[in-house]
Protein backbone atom coordinates (compact mmCIF):
# COMPACT_ATOMS: atom_id res chain seq x y z
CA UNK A 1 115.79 59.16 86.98
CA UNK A 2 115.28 59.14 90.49
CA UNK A 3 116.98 61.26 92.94
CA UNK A 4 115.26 60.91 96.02
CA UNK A 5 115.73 57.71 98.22
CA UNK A 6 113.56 56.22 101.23
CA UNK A 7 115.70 55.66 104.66
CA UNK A 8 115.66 51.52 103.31
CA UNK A 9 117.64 52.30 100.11
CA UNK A 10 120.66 54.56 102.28
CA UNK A 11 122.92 53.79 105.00
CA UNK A 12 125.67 55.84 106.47
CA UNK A 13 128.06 54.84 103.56
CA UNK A 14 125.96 58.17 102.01
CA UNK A 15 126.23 60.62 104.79
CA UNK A 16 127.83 62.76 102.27
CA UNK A 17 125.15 62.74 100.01
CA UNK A 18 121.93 62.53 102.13
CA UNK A 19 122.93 64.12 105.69
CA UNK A 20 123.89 62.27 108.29
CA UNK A 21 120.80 62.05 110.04
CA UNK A 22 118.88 60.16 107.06
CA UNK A 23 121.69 57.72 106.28
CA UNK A 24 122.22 56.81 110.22
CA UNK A 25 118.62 55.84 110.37
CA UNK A 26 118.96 54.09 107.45
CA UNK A 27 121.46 52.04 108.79
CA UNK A 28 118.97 51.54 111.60
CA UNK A 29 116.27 50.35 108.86
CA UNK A 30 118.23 47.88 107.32
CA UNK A 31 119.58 46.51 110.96
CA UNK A 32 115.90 45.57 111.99
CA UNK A 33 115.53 48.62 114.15
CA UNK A 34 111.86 50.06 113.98
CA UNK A 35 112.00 53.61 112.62
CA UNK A 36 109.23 55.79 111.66
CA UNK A 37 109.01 56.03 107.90
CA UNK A 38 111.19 58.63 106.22
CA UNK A 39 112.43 59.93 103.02
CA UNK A 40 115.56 62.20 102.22
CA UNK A 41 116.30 65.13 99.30
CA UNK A 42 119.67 64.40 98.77
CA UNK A 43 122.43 67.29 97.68
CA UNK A 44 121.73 65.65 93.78
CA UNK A 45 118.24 67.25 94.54
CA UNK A 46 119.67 70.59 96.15
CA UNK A 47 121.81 70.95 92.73
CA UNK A 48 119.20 70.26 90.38
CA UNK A 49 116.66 72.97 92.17
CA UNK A 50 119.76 75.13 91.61
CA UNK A 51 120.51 73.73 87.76
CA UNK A 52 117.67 75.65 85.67
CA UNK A 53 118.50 78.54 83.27
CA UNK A 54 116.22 80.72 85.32
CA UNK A 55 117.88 80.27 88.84
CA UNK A 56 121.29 80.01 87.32
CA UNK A 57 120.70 84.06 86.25
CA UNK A 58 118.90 84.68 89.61
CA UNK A 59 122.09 83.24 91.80
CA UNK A 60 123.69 85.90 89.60
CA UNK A 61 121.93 88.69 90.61
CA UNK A 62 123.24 88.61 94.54
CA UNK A 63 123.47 91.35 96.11
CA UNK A 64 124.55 91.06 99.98
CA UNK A 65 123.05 94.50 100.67
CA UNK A 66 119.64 93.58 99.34
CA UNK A 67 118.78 90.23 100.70
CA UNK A 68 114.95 90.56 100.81
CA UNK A 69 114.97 91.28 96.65
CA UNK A 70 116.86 88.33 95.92
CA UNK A 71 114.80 86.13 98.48
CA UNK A 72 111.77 87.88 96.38
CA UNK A 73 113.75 86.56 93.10
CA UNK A 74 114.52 83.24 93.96
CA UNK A 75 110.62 82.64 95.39
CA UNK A 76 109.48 83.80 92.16
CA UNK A 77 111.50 81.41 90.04
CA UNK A 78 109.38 77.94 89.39
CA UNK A 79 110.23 74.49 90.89
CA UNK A 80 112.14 72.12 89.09
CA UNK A 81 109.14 70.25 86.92
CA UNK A 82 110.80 66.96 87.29
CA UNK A 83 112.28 67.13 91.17
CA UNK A 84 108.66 67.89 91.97
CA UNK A 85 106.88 65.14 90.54
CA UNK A 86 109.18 63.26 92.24
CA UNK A 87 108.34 65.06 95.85
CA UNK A 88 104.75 64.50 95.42
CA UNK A 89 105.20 60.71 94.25
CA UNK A 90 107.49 60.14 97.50
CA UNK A 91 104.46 61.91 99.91
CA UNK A 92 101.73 60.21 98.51
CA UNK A 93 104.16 56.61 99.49
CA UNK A 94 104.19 58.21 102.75
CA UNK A 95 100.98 58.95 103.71
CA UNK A 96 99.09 56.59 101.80
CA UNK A 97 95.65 58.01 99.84
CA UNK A 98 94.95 60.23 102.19
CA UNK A 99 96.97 63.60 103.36
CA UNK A 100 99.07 63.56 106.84
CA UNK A 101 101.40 65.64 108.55
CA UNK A 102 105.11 65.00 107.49
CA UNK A 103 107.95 66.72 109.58
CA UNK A 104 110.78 68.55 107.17
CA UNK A 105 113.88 69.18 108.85
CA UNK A 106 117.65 70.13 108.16
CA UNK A 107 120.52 69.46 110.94
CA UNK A 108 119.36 73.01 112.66
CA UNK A 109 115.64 73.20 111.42
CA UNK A 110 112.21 71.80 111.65
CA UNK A 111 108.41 72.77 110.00
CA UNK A 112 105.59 70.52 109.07
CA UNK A 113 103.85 70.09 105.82
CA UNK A 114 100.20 68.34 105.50
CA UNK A 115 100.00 68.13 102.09
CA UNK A 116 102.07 67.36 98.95
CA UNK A 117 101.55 71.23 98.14
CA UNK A 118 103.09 72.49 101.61
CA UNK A 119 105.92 69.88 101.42
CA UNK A 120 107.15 71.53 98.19
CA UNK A 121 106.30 75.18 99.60
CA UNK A 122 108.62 73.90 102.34
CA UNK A 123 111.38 71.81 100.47
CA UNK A 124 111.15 75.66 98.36
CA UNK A 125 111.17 77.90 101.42
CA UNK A 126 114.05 75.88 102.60
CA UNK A 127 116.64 76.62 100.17
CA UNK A 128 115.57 79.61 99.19
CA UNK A 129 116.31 80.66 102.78
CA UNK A 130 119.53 79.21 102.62
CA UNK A 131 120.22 80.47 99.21
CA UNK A 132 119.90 84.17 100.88
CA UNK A 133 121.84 83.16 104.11
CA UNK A 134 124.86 82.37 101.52
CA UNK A 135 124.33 85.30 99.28
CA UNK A 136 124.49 87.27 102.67
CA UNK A 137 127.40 85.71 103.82
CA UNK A 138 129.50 85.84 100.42
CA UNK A 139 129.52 81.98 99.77
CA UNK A 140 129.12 79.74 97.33
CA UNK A 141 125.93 78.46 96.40
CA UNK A 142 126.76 75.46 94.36
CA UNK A 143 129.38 73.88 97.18
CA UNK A 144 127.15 74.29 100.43
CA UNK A 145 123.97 71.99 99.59
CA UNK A 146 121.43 71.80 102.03
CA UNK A 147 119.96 67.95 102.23
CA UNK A 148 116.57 67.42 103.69
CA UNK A 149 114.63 64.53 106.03
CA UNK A 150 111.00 64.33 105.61
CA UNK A 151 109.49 61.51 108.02
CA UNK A 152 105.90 60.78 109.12
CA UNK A 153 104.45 62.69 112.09
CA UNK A 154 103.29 59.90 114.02
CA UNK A 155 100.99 60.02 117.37
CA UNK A 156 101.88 57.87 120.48
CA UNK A 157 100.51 56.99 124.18
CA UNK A 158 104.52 57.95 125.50
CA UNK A 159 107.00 59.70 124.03
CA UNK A 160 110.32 61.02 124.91
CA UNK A 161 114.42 60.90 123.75
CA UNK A 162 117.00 58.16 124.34
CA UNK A 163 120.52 59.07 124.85
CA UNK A 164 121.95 55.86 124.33
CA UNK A 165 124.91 57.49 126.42
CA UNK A 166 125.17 60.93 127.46
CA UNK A 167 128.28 63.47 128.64
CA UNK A 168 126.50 63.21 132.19
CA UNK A 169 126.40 59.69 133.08
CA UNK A 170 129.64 58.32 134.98
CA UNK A 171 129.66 55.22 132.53
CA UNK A 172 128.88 53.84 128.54
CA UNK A 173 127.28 51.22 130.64
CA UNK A 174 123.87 53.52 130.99
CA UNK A 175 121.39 55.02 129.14
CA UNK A 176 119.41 57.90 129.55
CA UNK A 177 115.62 58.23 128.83
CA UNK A 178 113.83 61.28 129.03
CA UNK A 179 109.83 60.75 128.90
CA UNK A 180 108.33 63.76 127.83
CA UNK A 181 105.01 65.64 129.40
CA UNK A 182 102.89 67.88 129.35
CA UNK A 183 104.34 70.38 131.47
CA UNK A 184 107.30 68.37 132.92
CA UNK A 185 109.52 65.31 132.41
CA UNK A 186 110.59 62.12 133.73
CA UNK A 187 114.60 61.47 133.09
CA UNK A 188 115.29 57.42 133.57
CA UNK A 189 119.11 56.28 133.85
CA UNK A 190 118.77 52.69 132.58
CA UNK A 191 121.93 50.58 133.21
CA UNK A 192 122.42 48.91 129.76
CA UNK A 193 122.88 45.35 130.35
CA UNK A 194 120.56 44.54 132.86
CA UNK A 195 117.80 47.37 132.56
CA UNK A 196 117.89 47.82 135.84
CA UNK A 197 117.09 51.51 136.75
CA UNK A 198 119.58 53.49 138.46
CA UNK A 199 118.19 56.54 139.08
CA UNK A 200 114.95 58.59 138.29
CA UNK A 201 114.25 62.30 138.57
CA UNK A 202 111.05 64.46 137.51
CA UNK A 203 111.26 67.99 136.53
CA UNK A 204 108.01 70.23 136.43
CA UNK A 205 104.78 68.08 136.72
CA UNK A 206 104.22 64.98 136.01
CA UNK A 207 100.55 63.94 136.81
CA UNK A 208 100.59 60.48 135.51
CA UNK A 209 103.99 59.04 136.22
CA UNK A 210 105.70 56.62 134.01
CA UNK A 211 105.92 53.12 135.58
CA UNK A 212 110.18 51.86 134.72
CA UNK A 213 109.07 48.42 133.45
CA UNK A 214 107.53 50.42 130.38
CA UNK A 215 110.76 51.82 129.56
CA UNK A 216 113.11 48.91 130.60
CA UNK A 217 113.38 47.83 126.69
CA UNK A 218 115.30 50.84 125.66
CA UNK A 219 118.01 50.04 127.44
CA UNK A 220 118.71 46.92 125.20
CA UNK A 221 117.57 49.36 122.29
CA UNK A 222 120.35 51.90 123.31
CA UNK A 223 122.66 48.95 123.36
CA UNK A 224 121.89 47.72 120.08
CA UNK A 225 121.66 50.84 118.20
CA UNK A 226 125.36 51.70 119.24
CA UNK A 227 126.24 48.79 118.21
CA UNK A 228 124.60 49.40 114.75
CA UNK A 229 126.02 53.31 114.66
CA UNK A 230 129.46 52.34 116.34
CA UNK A 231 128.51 55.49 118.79
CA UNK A 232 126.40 57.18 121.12
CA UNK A 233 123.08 59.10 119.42
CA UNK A 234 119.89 60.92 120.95
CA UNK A 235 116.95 59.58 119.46
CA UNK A 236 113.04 60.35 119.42
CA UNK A 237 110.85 57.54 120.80
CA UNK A 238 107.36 57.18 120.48
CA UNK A 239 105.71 54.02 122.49
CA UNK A 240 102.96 51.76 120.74
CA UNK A 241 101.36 48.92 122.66
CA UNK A 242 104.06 47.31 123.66
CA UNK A 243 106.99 48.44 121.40
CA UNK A 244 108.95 51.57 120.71
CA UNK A 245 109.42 53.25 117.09
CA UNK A 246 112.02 55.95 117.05
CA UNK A 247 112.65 59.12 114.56
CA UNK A 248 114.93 62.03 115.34
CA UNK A 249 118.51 61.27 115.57
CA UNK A 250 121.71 63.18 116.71
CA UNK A 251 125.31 62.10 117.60
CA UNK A 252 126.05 62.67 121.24
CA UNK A 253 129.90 63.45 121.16
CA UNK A 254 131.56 62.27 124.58
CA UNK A 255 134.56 63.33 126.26
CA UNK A 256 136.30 60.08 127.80
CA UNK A 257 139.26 60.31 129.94
C-alpha cells in the first residue's frame, strides 16, 4: 500500500487530499511546466500517524492546561513502522544515493531536512505540533489533517517569485517578477503578451543588476501557468542556463471591479 504520491501522480482534482499547493503543481507537472521535484504526505498519511493503539490512548490524554506533557507524550510515541519506510523510500527517489537538503512545508510553515532521519524528525515534529495546537484549542484531531510538501532544495545563478498577476498591477495583462538579492530586490512588471517591460524598480542594493531580456520568458510562463491553474499564483523561480524551474506556489486572490 502506498500512501504517498510524487507531484506527477496528483493534480488539483486532489486538493482535498494532498493540499492545494502539491496538487496545483502537479497540475503544472503533467502540463509540461518545469517544476522542481516534489513529493506530498497526504491526509491518508496524517490519519494513519494518528491510527496506532498507542497514539489513539495518547490523543486521549489531552489536557488544554498542560500542553507541554502531552507534546512530551505524543514525541514519545513511535512512528508508524510502515508510513516510515515509505518516507525514507520517497527521499532516497529524491535525492538520489547520496543525502540533500529537502524543504518540508505546510500552507503556513517551512524547515529543511538533509537526511531521511531529519525528514521523519520533521514530518514527526510537524504534527505533533499541530496535534498540541488542537488539543489547545479544543478541536478535533481526527477532522483537521495537516498534509505536507517535501520538494528538493535546489541552487540557482537567479532566483526570485512570479506573480503571474498581482492586486497591484492596473491589468491581468502583466506580470510581476521579483528577482531576489542579497540585500535588495529587483521588481520587473512584464506585460504578458509581448514581454515587453513596463516598469522596473530596485529596493535596497542591488550590486549586479538583472539585465530584462533574462527575465522576458516568464512573462509567457505567467501566461501559461494561468492558463493551466485557471488563476493567478505566486511562484518560486530559480534560473538555470537558460531556463527557469519553479517550486513554491500560492493563489493570489484579486479584487476586480
Amino acid at each position: 500500500m502506498r500512501t504517498l504520491a510524487f507531484l506527477e501522480e496528483i493534480g488539483l482534482g486532489e486538493a482535498a487530499s494532498f493540499g492545494e499547493e502539491a496538487a496545483a503543481l502537479g497540475n503544472l507537472v503533467k502540463a509540461g511546466i518545469p517544476v522542481v521535484p516534489a513529493f506530498a504526505l497526504p491526509r491518508a498519511a496524517y490519519a494513519e500517524f494518528l491510527g496506532g493503539k498507542p497514539m489513539r490512548k495518547v490523543l486521549a490524554l489531552c489536557d488544554s492546561r498542560r500542553p507541554e506533557e502531552f507534546r512530551r507524550l505524543l514525541f514519545a510515541v513511535p512512528f508508524p513502522p510502515r508510513l516510515g519506510e515509505e518516507v525514507r523510500e520517497s527521499y532516497r527517489r529524491l535525492s538520489g544515493p547520496r543525502d540533500t537538503v529537502l524543504s518540508v512545508r505546510t500552507e503556513d510553515e517551512e524547515e529543511r531536512a538533509g537526511s531521511a532521519e531529519e525528514l521523519l524528525a520533521l514530518v514527526r515534529k510537524f504534527w505533533v505540533e499541530h496535534l498540541s495546537g488542537i488539543c489547545e484549542r479544543g478541536g478535533n484531531f481526527y477532522q483537521e489533517p495537516l498534509p505536507l510538501l517535501v520538494q528538493q532544495e535546489v541552487t540557482a545563478s537567479r532566483a526570485g517569485n512570479l506573480f503571474t498577476s498581482a492586486p497591484e498591477l492596473e491589468s491581468p495583462d502583466f506580470c510581476l517578477v521579483e528577482v531576489i538579492h542579497p540585500e535588495g530586490k529587483e521588481l520587473f512588471v512584464f506585460e504578458k503578451g509581448t514581454g515587453e517591460v513596463i516598469k522596473r524598480t530596485v529596493s535596497g542594493l542591488v550590486e549586479e543588476p538583472t539585465a530584462k531580456e533574462e527575465l522576458r520568458d516568464l512573462s509567457s510562463w505567467a501566461a501559461r501557468i494561468e492558463r493551466v491553474l485557471g488563476t493567478a499564483y505566486l511562484l518560486g523561480w530559480q534560473r538555470f542556463g537558460e531556463g527557469f524551474v519553479f517550486s513554491r506556489l500560492k493563489r493570489i486572490f484579486l479584487s476586480r471591479p
